[in-house]
C-alpha atoms as a PDB file:
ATOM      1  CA  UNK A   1      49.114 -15.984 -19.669  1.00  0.00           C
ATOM      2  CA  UNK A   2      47.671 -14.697 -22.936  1.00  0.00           C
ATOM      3  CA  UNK A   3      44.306 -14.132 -21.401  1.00  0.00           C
ATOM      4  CA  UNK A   4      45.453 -12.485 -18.399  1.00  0.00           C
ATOM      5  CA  UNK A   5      47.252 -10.007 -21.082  1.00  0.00           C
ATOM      6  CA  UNK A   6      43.775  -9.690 -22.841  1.00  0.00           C
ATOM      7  CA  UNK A   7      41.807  -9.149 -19.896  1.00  0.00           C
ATOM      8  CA  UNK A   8      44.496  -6.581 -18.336  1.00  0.00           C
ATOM      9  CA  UNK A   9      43.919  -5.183 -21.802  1.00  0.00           C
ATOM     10  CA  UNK A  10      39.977  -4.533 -21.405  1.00  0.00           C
ATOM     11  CA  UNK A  11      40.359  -3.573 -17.955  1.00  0.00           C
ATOM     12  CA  UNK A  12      42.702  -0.454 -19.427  1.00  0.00           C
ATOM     13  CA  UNK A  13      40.409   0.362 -22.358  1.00  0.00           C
ATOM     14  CA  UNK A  14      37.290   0.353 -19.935  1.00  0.00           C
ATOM     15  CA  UNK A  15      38.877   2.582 -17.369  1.00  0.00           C
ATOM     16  CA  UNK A  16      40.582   4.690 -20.601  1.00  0.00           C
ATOM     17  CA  UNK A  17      36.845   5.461 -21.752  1.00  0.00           C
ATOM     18  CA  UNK A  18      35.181   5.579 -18.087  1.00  0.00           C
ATOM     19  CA  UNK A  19      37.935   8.577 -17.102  1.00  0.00           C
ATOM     20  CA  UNK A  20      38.065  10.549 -20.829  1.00  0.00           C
ATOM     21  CA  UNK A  21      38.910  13.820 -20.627  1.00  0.00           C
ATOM     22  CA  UNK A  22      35.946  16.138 -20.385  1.00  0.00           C
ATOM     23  CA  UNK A  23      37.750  19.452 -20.505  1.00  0.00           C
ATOM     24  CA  UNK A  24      40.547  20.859 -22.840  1.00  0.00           C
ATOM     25  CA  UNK A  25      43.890  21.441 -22.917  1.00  0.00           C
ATOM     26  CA  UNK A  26      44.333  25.391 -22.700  1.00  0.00           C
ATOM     27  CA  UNK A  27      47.097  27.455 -24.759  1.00  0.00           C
ATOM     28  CA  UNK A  28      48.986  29.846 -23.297  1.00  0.00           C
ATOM     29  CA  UNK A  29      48.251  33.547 -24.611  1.00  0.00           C
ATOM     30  CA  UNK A  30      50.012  34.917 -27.046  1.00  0.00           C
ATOM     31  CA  UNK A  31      52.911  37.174 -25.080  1.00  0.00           C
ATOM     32  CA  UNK A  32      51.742  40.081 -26.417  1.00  0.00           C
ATOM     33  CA  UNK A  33      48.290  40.127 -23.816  1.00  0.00           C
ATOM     34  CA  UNK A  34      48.816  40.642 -20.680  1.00  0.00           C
ATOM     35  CA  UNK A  35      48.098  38.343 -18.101  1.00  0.00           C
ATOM     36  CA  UNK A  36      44.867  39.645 -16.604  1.00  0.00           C
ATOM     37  CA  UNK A  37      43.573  40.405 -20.363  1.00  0.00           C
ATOM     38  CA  UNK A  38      44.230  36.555 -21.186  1.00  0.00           C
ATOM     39  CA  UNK A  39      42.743  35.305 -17.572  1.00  0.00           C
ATOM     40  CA  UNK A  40      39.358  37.304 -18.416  1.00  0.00           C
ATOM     41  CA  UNK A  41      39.272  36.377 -22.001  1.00  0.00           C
ATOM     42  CA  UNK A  42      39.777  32.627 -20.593  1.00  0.00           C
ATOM     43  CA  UNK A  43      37.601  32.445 -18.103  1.00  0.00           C
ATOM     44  CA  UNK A  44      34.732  34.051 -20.136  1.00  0.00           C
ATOM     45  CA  UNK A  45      35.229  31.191 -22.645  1.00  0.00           C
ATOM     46  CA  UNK A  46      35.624  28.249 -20.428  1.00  0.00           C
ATOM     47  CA  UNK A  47      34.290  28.699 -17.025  1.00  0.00           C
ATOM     48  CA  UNK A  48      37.893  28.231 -14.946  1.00  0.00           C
ATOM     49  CA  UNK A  49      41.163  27.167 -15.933  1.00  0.00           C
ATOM     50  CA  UNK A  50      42.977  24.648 -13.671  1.00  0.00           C
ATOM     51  CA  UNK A  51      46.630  23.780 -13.699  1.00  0.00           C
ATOM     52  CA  UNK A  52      46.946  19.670 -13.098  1.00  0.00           C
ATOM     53  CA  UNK A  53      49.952  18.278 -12.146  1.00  0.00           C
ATOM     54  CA  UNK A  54      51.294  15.343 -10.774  1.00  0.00           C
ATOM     55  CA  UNK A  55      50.268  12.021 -10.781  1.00  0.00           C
ATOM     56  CA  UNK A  56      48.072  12.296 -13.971  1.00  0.00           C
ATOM     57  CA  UNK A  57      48.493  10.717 -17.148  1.00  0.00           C
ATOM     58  CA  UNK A  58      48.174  14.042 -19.195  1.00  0.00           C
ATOM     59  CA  UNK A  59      49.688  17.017 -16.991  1.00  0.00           C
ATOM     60  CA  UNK A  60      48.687  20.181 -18.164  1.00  0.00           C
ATOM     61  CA  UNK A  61      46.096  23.551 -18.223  1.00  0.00           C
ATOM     62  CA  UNK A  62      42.594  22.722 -18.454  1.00  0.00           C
ATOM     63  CA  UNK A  63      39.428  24.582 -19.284  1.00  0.00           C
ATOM     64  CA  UNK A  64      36.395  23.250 -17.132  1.00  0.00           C
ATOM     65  CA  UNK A  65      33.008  24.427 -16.344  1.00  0.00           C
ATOM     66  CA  UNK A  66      32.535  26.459 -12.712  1.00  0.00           C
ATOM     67  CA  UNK A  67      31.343  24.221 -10.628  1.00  0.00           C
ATOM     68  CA  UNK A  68      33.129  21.148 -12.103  1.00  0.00           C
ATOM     69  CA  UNK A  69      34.909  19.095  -9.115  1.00  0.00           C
ATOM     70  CA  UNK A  70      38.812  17.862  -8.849  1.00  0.00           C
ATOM     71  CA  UNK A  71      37.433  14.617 -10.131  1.00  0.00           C
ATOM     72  CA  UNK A  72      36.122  16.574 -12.761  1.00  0.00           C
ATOM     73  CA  UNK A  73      39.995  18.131 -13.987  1.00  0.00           C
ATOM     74  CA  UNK A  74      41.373  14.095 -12.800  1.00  0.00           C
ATOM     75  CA  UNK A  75      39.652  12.865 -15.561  1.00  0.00           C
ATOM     76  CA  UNK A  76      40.429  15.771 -18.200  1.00  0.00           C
ATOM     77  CA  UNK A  77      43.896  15.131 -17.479  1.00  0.00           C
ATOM     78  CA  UNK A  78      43.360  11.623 -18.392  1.00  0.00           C
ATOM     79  CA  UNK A  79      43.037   9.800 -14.942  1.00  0.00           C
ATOM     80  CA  UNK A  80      45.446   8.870 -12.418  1.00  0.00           C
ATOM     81  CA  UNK A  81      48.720   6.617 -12.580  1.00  0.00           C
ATOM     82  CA  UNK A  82      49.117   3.612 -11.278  1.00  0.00           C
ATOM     83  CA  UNK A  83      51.655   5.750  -8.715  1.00  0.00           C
ATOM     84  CA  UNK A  84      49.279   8.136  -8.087  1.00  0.00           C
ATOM     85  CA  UNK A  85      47.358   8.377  -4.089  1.00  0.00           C
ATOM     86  CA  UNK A  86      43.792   9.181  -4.535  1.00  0.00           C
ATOM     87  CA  UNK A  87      43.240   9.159  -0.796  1.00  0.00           C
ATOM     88  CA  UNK A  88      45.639  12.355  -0.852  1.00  0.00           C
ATOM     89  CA  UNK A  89      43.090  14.204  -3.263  1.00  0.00           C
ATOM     90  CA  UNK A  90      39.740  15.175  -2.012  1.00  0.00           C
ATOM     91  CA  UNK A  91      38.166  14.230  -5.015  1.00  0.00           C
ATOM     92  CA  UNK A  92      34.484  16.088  -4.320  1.00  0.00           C
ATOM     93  CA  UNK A  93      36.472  19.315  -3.881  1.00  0.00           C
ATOM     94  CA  UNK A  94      35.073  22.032  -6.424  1.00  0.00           C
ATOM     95  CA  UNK A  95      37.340  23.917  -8.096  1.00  0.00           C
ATOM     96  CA  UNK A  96      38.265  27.564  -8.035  1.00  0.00           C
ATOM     97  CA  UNK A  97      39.119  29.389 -11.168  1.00  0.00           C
ATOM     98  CA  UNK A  98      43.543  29.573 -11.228  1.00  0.00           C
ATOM     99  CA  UNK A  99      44.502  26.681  -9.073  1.00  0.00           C
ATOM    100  CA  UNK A 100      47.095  24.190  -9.201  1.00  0.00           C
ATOM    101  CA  UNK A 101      45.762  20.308  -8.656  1.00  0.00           C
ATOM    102  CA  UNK A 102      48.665  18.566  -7.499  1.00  0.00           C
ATOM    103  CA  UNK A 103      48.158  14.815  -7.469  1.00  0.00           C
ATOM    104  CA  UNK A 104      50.890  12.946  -5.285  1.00  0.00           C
ATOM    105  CA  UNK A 105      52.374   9.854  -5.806  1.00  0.00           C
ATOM    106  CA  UNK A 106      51.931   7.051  -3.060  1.00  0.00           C
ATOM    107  CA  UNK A 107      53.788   7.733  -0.567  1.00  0.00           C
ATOM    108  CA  UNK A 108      54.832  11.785  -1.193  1.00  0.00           C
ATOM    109  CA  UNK A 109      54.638  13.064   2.249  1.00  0.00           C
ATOM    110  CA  UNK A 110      55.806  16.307   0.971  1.00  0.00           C
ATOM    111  CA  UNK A 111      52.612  16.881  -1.119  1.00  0.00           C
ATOM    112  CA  UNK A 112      49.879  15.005   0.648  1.00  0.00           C
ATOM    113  CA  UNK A 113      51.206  16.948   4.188  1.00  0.00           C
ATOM    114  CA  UNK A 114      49.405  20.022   2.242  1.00  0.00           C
ATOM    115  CA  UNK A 115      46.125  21.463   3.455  1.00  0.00           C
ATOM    116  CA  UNK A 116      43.264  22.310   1.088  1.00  0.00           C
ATOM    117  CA  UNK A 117      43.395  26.566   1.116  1.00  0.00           C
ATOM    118  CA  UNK A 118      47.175  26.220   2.406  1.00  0.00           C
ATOM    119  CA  UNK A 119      50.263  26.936  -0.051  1.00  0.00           C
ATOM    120  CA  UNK A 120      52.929  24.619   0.024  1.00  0.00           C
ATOM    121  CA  UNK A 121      55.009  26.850   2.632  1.00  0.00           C
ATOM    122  CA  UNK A 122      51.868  27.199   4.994  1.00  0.00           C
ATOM    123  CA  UNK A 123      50.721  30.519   3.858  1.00  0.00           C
ATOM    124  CA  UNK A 124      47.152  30.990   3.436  1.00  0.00           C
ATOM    125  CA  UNK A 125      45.944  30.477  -0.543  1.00  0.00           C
ATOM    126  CA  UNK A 126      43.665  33.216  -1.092  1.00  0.00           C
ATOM    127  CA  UNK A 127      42.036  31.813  -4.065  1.00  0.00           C
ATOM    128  CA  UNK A 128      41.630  28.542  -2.791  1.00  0.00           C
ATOM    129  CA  UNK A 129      40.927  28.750   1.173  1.00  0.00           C
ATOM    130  CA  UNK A 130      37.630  28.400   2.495  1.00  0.00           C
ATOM    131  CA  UNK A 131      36.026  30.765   5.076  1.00  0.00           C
ATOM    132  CA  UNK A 132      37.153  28.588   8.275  1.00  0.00           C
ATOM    133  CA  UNK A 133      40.959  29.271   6.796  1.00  0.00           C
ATOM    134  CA  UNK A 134      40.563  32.414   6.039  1.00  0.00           C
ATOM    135  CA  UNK A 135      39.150  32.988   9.587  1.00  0.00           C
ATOM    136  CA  UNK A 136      42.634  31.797  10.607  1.00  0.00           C
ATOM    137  CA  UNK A 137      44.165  35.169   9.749  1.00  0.00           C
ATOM    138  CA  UNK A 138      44.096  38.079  11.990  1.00  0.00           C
ATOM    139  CA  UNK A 139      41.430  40.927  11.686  1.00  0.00           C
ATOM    140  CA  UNK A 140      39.363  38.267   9.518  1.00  0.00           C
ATOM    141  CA  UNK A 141      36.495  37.238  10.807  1.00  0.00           C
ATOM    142  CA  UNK A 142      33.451  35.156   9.305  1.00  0.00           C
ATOM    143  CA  UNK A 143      32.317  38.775   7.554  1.00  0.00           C
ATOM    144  CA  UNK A 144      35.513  39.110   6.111  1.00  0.00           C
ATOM    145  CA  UNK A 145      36.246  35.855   4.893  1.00  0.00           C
ATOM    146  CA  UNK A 146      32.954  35.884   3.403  1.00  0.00           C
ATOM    147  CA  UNK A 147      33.683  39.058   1.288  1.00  0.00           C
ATOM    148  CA  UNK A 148      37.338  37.696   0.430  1.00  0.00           C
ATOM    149  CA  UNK A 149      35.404  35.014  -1.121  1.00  0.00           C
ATOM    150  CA  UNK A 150      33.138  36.915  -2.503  1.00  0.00           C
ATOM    151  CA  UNK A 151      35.762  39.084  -4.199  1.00  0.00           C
ATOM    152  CA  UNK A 152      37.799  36.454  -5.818  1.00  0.00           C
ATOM    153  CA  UNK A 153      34.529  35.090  -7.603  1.00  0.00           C
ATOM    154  CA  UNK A 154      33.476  37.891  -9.181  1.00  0.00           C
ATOM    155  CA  UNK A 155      36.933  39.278  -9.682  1.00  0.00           C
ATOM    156  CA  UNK A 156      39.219  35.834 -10.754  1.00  0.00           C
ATOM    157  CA  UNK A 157      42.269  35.428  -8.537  1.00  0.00           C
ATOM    158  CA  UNK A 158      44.257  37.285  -6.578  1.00  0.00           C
ATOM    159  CA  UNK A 159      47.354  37.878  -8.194  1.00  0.00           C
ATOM    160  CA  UNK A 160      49.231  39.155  -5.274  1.00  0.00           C
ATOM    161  CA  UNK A 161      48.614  40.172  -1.588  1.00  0.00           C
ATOM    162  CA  UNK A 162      47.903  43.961  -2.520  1.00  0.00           C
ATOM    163  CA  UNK A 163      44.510  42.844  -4.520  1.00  0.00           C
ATOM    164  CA  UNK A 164      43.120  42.738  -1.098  1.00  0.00           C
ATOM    165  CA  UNK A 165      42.769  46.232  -1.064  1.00  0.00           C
ATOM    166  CA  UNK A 166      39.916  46.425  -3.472  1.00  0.00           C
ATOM    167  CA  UNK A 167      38.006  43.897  -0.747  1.00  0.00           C
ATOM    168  CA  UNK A 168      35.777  46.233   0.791  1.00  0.00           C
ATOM    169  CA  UNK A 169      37.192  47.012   4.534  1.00  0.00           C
ATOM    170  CA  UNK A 170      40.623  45.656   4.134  1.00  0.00           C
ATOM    171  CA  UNK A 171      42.739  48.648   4.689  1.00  0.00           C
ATOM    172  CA  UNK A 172      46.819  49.115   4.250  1.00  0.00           C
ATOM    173  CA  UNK A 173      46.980  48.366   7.984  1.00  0.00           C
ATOM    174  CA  UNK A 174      45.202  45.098   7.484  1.00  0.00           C
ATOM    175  CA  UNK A 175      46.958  44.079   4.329  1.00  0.00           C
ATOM    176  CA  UNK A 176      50.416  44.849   6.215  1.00  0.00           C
ATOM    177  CA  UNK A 177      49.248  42.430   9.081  1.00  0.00           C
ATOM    178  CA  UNK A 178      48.039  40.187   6.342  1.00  0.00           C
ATOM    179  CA  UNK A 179      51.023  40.212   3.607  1.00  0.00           C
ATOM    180  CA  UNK A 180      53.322  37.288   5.367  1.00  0.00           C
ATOM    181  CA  UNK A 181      50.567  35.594   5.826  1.00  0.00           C
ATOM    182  CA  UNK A 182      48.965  34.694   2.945  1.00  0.00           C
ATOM    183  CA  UNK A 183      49.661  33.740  -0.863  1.00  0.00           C
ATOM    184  CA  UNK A 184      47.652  34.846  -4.324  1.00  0.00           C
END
């Protein structure tokens, strides 16, 4: 029994060092800057900031590198639980600055049910859909989607539906049409 303990033991300490956080945890602003004043000063220092939640043994904001994947923020967040469904994560997903990594717990049909570039009530995400989803919309074709994206990373996120007015050729008709549709 004792080494079954010790060898449960090294198993934990190996997998502890093997899945150390890479990034950081990241401090909320003081209250006095705004938001977009703390996302630019953020992102200029870290790369991207990702909210991970869930299923993770250290929940929390993290600064990564652009172009780091969701295995990437796992492991800054100090791994998965033993509860946690890693076949519910795409784990080779990159990352897009401002998104929430929700890991699910075996089992959560609620969470694992939701598609990558899809908010939780079935809206599109504009910061995190890809072109195909975005394609989904109406009056957005491949063009389109491809300047969305474009937008978002050289801008940050979308912060709400009307920052689709400074995409070039989305007009208030479009962004009507568009506004149910989609979430920043």
């Amino acid at each position: 029994m004792a080494l079954v303990i010790v060898l449960a033991g090294a198993a934990i300490a190996v997998l502890t060092t093997a899945l150390a956080p890479r990034g950081q945890t990241h401090d909320l602003p003081a209250a006095s800057m705004s938001a977009q004043s703390a996302h630019d000063v953020a992102v200029a220092e870290a790369g991207i900031i990702v909210h991970v939640a869930g299923e993770v043994g250290r929940p929390g904001v993290y600064e990564l590198r652009a172009g780091d994947r969701v295995i990437d923020a796992v492991a800054s967040a100090g791994g998965l639980t033993p509860d946690a469904d890693p076949a519910a994560v795409n784990l080779a997903r990159p990352l897009t600055d401002g998104e929430q990594l929700v890991v699910p717990a075996e089992g959560d049909e609620a969470s694992a049910s939701v598609t990558p570039g899809l908010a939780h009530d079935g809206r599109v995400d504009l910061n995190t859909a890809d072109s195909a989803t975005l394609q989904t919309l109406p009056r957005i074709g491949p063009a389109m989607a491809d300047r969305i994206i474009q937008h978002r990373t050289a801008h940050g996120p979308f912060v709400s539906a009307d920052d689709l007015l400074s995409v070039s050729g989305i007009g208030s008709k479009t962004l009507e049409a568009l506004r149910p549709l989609v979430a920043p």
